[in-house]
N, C-alpha and C. Protein backbone atom coordinates (compact mmCIF):
# COMPACT_ATOMS: atom_id res chain seq x y z
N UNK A 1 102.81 106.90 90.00
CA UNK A 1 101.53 106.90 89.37
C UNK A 1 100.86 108.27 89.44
N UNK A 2 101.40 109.06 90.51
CA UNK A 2 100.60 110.47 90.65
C UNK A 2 100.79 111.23 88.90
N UNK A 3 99.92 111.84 88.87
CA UNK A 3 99.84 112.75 87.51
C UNK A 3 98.63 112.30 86.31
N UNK A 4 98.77 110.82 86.68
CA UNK A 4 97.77 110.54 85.18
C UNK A 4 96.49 110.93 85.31
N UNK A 5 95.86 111.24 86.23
CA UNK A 5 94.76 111.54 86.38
C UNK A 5 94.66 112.59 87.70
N UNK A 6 94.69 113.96 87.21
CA UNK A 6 94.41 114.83 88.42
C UNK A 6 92.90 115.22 88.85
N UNK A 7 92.34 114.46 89.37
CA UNK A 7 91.00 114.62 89.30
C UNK A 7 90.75 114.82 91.10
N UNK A 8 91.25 115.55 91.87
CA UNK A 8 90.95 115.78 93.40
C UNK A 8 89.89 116.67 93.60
N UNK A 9 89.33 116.61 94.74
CA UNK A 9 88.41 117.18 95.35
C UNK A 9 88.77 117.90 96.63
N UNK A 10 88.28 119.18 96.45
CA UNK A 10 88.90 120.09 98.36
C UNK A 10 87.95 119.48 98.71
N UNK A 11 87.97 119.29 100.11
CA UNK A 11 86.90 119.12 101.17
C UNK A 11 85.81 120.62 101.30
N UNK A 12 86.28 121.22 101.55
CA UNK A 12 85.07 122.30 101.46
C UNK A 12 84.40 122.90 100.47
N UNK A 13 84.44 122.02 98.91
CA UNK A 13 83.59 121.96 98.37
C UNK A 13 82.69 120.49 98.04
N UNK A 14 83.03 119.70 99.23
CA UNK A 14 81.97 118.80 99.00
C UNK A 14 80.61 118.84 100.07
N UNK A 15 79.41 119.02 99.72
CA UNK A 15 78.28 119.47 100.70
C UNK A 15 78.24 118.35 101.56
N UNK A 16 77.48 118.50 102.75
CA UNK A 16 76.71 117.59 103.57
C UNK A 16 76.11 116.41 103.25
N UNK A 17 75.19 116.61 101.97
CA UNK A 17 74.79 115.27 101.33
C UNK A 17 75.40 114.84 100.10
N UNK A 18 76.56 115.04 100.20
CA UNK A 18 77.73 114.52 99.44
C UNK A 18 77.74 115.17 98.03
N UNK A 19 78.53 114.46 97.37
CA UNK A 19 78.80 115.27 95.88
C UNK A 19 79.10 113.86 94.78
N UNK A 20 78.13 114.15 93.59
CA UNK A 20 78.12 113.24 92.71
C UNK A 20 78.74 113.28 91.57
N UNK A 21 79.77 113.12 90.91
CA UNK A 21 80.61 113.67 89.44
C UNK A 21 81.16 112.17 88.65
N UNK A 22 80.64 113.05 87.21
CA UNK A 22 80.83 112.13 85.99
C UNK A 22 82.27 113.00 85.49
N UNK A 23 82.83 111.64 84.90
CA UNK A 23 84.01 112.71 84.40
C UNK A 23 83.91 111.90 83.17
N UNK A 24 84.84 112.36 82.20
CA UNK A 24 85.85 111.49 80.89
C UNK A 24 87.03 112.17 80.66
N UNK A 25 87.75 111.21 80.85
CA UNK A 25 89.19 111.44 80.45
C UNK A 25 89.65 112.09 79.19
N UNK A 26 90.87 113.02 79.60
CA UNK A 26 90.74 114.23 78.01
C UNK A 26 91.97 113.20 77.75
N UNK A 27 92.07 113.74 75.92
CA UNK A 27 93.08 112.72 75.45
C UNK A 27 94.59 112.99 75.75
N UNK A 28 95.00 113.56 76.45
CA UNK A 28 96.32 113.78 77.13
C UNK A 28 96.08 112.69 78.21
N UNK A 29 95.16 112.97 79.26
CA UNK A 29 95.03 111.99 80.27
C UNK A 29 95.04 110.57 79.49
N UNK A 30 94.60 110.16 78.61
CA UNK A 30 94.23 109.02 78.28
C UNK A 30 96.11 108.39 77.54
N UNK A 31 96.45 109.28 76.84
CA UNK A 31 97.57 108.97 76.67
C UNK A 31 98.41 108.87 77.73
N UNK A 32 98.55 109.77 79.30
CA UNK A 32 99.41 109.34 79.85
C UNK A 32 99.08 107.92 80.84
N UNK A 33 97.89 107.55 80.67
CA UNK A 33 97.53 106.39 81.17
C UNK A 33 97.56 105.21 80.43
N UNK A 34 97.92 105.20 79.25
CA UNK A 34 97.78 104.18 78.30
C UNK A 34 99.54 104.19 78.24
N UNK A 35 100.23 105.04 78.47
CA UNK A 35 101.97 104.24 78.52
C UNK A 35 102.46 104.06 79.54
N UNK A 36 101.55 104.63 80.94
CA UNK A 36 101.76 103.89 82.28
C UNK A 36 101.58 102.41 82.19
N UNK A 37 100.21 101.93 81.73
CA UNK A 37 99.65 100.68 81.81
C UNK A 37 100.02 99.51 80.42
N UNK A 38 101.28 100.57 79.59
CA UNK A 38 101.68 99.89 78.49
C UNK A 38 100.32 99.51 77.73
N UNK A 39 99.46 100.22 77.22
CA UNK A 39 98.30 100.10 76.28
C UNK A 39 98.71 100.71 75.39
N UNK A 40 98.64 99.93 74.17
CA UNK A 40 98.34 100.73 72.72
C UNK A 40 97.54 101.73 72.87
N UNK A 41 96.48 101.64 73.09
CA UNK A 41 95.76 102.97 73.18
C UNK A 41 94.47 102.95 74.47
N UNK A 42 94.31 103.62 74.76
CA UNK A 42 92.85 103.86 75.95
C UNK A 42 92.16 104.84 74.99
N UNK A 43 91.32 104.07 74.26
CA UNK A 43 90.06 104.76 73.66
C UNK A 43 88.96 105.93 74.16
N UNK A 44 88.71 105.37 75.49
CA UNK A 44 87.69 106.09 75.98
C UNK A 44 87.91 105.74 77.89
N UNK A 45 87.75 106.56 78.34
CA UNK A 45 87.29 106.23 79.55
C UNK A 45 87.13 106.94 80.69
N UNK A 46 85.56 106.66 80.96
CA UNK A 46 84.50 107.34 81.80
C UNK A 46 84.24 107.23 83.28
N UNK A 47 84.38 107.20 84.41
CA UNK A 47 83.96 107.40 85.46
C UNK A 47 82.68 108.33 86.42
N UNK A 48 81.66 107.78 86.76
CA UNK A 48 81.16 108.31 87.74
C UNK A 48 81.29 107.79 89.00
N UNK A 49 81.35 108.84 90.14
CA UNK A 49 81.82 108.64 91.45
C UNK A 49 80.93 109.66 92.42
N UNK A 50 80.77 108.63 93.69
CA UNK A 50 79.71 109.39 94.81
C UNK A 50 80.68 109.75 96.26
N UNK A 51 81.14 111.00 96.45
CA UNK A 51 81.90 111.36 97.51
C UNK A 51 80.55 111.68 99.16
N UNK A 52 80.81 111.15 99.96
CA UNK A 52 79.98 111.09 100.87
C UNK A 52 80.39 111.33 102.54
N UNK A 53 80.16 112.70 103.51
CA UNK A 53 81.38 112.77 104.32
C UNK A 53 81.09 111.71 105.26
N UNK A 54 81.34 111.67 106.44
CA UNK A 54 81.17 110.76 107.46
C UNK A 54 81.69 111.47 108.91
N UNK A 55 81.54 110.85 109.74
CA UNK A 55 81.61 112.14 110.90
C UNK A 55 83.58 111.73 110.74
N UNK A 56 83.70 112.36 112.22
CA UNK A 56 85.31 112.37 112.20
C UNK A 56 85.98 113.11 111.08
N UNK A 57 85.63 113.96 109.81
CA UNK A 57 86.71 113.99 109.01
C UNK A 57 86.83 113.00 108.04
N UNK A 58 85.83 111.93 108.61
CA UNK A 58 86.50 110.87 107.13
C UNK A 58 85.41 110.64 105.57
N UNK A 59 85.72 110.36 104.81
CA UNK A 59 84.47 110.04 103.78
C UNK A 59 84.29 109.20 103.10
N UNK A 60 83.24 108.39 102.61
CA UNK A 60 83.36 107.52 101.18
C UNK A 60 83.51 107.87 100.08
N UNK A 61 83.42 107.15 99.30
CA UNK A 61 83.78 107.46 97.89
C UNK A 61 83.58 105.50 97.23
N UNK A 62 82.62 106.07 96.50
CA UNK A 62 81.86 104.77 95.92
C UNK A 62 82.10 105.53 94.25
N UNK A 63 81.95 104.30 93.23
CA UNK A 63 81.96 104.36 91.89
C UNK A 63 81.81 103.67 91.26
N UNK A 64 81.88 103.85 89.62
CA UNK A 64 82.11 102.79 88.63
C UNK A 64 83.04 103.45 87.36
N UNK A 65 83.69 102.81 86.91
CA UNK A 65 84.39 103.49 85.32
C UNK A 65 83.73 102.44 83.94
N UNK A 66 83.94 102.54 83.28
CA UNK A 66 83.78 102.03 82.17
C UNK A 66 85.04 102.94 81.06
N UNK A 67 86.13 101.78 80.34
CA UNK A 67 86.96 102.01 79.68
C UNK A 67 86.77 100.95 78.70
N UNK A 68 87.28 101.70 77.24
CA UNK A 68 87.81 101.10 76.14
C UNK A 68 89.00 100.63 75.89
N UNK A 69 89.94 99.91 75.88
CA UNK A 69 91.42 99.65 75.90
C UNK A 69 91.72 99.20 74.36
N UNK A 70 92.85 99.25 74.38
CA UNK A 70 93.58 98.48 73.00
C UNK A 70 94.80 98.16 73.24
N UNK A 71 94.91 96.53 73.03
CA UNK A 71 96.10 96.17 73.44
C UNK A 71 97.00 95.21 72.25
N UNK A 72 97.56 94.31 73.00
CA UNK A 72 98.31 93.51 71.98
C UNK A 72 98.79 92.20 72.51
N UNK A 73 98.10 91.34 71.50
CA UNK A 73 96.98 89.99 71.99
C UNK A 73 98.86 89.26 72.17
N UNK A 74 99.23 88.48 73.21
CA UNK A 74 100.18 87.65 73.38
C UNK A 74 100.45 86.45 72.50
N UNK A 75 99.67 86.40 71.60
CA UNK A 75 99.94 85.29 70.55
C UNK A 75 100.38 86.00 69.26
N UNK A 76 99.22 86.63 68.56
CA UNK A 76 99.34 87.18 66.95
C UNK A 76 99.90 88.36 67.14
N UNK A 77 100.29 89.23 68.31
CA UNK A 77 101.18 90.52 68.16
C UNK A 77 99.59 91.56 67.62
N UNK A 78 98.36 90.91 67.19
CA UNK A 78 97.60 92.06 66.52
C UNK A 78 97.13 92.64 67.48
N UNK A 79 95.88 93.98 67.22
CA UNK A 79 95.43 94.45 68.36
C UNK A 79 94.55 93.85 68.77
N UNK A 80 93.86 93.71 70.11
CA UNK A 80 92.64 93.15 70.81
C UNK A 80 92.03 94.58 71.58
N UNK A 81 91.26 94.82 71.42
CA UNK A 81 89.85 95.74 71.99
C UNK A 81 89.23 95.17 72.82
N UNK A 82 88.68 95.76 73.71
CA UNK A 82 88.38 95.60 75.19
C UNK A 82 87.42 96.13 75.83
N UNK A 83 86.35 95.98 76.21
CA UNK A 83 85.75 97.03 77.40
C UNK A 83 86.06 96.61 78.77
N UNK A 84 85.94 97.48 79.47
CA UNK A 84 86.49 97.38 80.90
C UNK A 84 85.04 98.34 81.22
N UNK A 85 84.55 97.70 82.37
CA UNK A 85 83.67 97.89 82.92
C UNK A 85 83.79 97.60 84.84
N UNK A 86 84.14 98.28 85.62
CA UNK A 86 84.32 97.73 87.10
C UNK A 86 84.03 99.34 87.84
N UNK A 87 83.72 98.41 89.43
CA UNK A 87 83.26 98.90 90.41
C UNK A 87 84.70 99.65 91.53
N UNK A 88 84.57 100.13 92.26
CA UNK A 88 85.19 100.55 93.29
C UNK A 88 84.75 101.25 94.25
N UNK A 89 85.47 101.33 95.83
CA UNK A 89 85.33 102.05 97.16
C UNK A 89 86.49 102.52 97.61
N UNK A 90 86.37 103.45 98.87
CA UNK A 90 87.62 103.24 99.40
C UNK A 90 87.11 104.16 100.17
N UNK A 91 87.87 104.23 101.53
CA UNK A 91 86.97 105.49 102.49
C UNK A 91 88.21 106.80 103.06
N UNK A 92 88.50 107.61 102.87
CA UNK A 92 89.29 108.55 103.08
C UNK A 92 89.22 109.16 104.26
N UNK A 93 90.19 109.23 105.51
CA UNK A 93 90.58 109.30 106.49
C UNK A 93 91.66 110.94 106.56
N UNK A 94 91.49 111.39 107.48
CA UNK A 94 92.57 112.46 107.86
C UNK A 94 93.59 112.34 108.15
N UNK A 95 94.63 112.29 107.29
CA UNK A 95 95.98 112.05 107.50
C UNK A 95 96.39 111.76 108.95
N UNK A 96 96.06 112.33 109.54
CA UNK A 96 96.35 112.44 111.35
C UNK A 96 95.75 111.33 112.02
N UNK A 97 94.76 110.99 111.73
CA UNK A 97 93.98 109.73 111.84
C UNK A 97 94.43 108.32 111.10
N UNK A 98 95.24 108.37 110.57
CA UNK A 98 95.25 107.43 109.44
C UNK A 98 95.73 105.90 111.27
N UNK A 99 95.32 105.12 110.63
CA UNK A 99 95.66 103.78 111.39
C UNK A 99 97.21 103.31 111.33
N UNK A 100 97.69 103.01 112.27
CA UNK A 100 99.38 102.35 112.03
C UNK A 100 99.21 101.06 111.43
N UNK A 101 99.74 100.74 110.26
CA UNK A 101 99.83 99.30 110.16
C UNK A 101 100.03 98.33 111.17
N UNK A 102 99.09 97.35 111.06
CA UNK A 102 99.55 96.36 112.63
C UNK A 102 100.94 95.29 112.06
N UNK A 103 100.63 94.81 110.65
CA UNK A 103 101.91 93.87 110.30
C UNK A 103 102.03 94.50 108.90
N UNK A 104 103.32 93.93 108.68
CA UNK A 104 104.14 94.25 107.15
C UNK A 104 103.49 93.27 106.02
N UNK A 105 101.90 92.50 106.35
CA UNK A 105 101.36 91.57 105.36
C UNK A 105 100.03 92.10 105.40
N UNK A 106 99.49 92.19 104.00
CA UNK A 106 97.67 92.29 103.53
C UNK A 106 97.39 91.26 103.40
N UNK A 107 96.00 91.42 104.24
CA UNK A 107 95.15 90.44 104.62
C UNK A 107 93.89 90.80 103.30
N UNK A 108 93.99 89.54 102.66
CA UNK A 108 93.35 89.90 101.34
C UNK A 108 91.77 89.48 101.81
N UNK A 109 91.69 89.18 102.91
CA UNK A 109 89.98 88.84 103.16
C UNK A 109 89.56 90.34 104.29
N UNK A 110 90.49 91.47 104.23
CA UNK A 110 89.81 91.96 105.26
C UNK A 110 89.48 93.18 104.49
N UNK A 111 88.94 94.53 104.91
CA UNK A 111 88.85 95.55 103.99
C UNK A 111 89.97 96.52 103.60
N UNK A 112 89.92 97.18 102.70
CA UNK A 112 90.84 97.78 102.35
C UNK A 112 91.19 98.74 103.10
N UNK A 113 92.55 99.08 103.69
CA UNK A 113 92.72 100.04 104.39
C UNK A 113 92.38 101.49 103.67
N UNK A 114 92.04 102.36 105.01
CA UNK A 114 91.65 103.72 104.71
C UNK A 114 92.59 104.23 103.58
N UNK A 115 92.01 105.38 102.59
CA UNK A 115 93.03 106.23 102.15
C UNK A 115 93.52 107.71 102.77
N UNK A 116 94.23 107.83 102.51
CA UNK A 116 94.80 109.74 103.45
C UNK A 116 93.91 110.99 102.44
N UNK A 117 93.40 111.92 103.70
CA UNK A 117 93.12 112.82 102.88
C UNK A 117 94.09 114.05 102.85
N UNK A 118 95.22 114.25 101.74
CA UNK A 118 96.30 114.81 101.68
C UNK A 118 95.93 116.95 101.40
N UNK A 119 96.23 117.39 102.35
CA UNK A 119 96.48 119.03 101.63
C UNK A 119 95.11 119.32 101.69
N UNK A 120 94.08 118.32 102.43
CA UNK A 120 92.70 118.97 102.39
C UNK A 120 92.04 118.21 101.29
N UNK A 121 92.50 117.52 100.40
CA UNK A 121 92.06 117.30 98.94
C UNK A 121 91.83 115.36 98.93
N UNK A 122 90.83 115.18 98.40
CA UNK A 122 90.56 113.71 98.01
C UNK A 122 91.24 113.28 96.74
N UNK A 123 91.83 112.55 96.55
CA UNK A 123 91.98 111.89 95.22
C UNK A 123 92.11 111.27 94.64
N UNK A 124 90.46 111.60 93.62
CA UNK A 124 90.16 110.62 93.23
C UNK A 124 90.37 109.52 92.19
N UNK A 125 91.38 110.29 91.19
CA UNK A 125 91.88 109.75 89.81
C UNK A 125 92.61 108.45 90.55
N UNK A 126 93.21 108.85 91.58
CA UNK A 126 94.41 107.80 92.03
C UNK A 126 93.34 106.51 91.79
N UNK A 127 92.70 106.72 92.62
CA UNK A 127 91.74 105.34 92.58
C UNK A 127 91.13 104.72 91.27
N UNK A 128 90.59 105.84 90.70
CA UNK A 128 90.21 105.37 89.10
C UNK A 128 91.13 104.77 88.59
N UNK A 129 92.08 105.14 88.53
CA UNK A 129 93.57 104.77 87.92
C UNK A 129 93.95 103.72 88.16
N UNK A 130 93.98 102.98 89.32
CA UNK A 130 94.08 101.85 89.97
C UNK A 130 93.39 101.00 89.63
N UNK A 131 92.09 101.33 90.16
CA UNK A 131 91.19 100.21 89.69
C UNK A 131 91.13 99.90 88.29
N UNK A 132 91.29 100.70 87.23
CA UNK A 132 91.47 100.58 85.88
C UNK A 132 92.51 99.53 85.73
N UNK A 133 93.72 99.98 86.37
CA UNK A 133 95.02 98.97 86.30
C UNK A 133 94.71 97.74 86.97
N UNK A 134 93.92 97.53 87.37
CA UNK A 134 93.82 95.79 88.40
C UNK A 134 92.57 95.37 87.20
N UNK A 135 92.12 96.11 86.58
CA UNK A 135 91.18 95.16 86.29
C UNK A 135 90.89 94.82 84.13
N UNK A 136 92.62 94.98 83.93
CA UNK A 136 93.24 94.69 82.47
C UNK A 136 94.01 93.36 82.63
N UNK A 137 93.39 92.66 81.65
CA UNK A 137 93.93 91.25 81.55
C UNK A 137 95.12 91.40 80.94
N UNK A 138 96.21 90.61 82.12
CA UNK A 138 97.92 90.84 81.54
C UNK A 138 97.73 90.37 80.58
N UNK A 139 97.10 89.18 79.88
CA UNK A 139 97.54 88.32 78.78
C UNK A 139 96.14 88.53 78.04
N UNK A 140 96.21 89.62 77.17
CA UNK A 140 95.17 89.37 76.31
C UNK A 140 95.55 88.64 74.86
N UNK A 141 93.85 88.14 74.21
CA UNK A 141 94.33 87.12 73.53
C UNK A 141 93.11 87.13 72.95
N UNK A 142 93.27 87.26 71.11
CA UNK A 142 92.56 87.31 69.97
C UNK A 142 91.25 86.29 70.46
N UNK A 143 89.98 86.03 70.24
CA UNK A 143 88.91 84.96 69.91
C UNK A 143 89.62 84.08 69.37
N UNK A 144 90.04 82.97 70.12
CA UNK A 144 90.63 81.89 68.72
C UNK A 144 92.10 81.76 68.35
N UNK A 145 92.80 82.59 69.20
CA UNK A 145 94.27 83.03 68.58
C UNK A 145 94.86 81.92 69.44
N UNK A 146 95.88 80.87 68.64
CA UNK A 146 96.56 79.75 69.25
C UNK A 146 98.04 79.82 68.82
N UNK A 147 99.20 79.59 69.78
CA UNK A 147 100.45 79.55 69.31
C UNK A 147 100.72 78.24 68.86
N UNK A 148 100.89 78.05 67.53
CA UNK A 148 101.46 76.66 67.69
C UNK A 148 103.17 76.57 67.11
N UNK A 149 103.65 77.28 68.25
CA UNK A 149 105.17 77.21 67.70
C UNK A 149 106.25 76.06 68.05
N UNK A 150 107.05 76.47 68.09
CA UNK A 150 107.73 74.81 68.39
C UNK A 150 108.22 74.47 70.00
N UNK A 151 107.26 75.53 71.15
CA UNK A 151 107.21 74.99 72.40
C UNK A 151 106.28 73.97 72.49
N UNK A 152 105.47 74.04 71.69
CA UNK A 152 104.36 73.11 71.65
C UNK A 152 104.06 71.94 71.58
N UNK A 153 103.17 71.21 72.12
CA UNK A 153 103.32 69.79 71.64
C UNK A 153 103.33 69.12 70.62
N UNK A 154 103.44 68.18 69.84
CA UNK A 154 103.20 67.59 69.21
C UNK A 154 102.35 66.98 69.51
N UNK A 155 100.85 66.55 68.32
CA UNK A 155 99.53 65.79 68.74
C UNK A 155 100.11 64.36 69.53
N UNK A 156 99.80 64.25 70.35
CA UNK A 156 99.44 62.94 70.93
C UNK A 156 101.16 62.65 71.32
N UNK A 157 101.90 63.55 71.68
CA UNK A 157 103.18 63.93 72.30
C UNK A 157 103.97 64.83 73.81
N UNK A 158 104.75 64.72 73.88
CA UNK A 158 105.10 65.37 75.04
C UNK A 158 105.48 66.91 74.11
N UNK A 159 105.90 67.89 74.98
CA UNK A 159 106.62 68.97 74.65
C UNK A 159 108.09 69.14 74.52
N UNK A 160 108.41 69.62 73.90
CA UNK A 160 110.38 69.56 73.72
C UNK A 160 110.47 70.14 74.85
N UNK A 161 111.53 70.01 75.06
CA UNK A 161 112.04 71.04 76.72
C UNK A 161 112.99 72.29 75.93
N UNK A 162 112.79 73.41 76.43
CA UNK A 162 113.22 74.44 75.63
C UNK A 162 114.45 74.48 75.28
N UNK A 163 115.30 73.80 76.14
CA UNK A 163 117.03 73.45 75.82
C UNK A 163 117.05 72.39 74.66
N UNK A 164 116.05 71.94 74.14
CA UNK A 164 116.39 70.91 73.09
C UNK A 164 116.05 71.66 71.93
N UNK A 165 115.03 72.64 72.23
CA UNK A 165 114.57 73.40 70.69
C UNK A 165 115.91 74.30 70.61
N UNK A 166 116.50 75.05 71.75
CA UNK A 166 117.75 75.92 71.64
C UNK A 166 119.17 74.69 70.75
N UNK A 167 119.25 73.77 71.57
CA UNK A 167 120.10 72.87 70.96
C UNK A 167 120.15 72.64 69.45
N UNK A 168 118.67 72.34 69.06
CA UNK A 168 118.85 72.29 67.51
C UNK A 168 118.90 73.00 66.71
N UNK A 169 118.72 74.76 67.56
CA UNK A 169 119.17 75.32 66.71
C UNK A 169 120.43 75.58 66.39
N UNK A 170 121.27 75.75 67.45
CA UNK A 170 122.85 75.62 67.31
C UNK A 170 123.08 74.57 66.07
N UNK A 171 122.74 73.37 65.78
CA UNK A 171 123.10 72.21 65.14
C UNK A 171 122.45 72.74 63.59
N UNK A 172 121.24 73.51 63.55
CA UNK A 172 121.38 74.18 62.34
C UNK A 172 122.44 75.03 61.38
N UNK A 173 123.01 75.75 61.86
CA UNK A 173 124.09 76.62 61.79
C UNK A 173 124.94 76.45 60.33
């Protein structure tokens, strides 16, 4: 995933009372994020983010993005348009510091583990990038768009079992 978004921060240019930045994605970035995430297209998409240090070496980093997407609705094959609108955190730690994993399982009720601060540098796209990717519906789908192909039921019927629709087609032949 590294590359689609190089958007890092050195540490010694972020001040004491932190550092506040709006970005938008140039259309290279947007293209290489739209065939990572298999999108027809990423229209637009904006991020502002609040970097904040903390003692020890470590820092926050609070935000929001707002993206345009274009995809391709799982029923009609047409396009579906999108806004994406979401939040994110994450708190950045000194590599040297970083915590040992205690087990090989995430605990989805606890907080997110620290991120590393690599080469001196925060980064932040990684996260934009991410959170962008968690928060696109795998299965998008037209207002209204219904398959009614022949997995389907029949009104007031059961469903074929897919070996019987395969079967009849052989028997077409």
């Amino acid at each position: 995933m590294a590359g689609e978004l190089n958007w890092e921060h050195v540490l010694e240019d972020i001040p004491a009372t932190g550092l506040t930045v709006e970005r938008t994605a140039e259309p290279d970035e947007r293209q290489r994020i739209a065939a990572a995430l298999d999108l027809v297209a990423l229209r637009d998409l904006r991020a502002r983010y609040h970097l904040s240090p903390l003692s020890l070496g470590r820092y926050t980093f609070q935000g929001e993005l707002v993206a345009e997407i274009e995809q391709t609705c799982v029923v009609t094959l047409e396009p579906v348009t999108s806004r994406i609108q979401e939040s994110y955190a994450a708190t950045y730690w000194p590599q040297e510091a970083m915590p040992a994993p205690q087990t090989g399982q995430v605990a989805l009720d606890d907080e997110p583990e620290p991120e590393a601060i690599v080469a001196g540098k925060i980064d932040a796209g990684r996260i934009v990038f991410e959170s962008l990717a968690a928060a696109i519906d795998p299965y998008p789908r037209l207002p209204g768009a219904k398959y009614d192909g022949p997995l389907s039921a029949p009104e007031g019927g059961t469903a074929e079992s897919p070996f019987a629709v395969l079967a009849s087609l052989r028997h077409k032949r």
